[in-house]
Protein backbone atom coordinates (compact mmCIF):
# COMPACT_ATOMS: atom_id res chain seq x y z
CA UNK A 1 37.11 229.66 30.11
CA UNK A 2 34.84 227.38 32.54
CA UNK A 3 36.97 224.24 30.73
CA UNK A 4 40.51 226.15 31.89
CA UNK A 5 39.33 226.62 35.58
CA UNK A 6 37.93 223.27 35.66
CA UNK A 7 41.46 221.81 34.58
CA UNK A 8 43.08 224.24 36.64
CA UNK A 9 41.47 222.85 39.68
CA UNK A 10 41.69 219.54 38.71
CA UNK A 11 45.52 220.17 38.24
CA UNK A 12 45.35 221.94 41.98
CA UNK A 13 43.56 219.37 43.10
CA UNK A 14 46.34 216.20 41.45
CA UNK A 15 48.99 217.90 43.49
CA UNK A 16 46.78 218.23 47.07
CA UNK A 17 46.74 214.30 46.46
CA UNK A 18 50.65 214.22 45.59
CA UNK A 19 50.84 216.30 49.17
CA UNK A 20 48.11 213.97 51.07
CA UNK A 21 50.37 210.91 49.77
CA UNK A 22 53.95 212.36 51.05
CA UNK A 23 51.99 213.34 54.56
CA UNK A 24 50.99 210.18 54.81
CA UNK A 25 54.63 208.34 53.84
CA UNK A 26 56.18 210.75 56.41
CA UNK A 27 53.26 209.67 59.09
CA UNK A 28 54.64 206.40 58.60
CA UNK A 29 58.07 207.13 58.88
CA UNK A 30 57.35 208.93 62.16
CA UNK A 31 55.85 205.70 63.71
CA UNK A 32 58.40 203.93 62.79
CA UNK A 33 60.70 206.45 64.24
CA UNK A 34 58.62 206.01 67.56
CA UNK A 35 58.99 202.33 67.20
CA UNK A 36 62.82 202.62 66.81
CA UNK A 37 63.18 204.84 70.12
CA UNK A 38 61.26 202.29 72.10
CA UNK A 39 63.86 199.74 70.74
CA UNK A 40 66.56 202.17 71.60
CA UNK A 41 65.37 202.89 75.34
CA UNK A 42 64.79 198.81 75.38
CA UNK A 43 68.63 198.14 74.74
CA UNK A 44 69.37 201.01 77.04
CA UNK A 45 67.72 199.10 79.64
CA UNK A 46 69.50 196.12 79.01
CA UNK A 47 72.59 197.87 78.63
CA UNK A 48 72.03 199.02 82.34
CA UNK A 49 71.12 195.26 83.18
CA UNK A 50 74.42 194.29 81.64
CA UNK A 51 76.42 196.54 83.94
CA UNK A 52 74.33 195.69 87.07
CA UNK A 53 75.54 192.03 85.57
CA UNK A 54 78.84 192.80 85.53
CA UNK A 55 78.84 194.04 89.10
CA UNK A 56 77.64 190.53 90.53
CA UNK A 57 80.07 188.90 88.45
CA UNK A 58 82.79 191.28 90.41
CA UNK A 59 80.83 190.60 93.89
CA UNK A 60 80.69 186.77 92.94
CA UNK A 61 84.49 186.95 91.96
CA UNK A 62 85.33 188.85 95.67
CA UNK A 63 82.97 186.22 97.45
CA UNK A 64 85.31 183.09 95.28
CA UNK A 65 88.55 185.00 97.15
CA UNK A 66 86.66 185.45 100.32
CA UNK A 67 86.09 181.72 100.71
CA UNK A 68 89.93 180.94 99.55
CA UNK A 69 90.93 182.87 102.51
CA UNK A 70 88.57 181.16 104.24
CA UNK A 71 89.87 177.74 103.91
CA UNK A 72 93.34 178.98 104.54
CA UNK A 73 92.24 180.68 107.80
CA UNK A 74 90.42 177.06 108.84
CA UNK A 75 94.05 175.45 107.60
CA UNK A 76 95.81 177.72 109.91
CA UNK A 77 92.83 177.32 112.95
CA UNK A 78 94.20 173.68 112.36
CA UNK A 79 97.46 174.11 112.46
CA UNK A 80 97.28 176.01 115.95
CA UNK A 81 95.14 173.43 117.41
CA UNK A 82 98.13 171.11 116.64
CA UNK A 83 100.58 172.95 117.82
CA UNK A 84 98.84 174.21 120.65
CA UNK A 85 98.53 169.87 121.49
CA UNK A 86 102.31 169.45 121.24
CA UNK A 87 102.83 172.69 123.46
């Protein structure tokens, strides 16, 4: 009877182990979860820097036309200064 018990617990015991084991892969699985939401709020960030990006690309383009009309405005400053001469 004390032999039955014994394996009995031992057999309890066996399976607390099997249970101690899968804790232990799932603790690891949850860091690396952890680990893969910092990585996901990292390209979230950069995501947000790519956008901000893209908006002073835009600005830059706008500024590239600004100066265009620019030049044509000095042209035509030009131009009156002539023709205000021959007037």
């Amino acid at each position: 009877l004390m032999l039955t018990e014994l394996l009995k617990l031992s057999l309890i015991d066996t399976e607390l182990l099997k249970l101690s084991l899968m804790l232990t892969e799932l603790l690891k699985l949850s860091l690396m979860l952890i680990e893969l939401l910092k990585l996901s709020l990292m390209l979230t960030e950069l995501l947000k820097l790519s956008l901000m990006l893209t908006e002073l690309l835009k600005l830059s383009l706008m500024l590239t036309e600004l100066l265009k009309l620019s030049l044509i405005l000095t042209e035509l400053l030009k131009l009156s200064l002539i023709l205000t001469e021959l007037l």
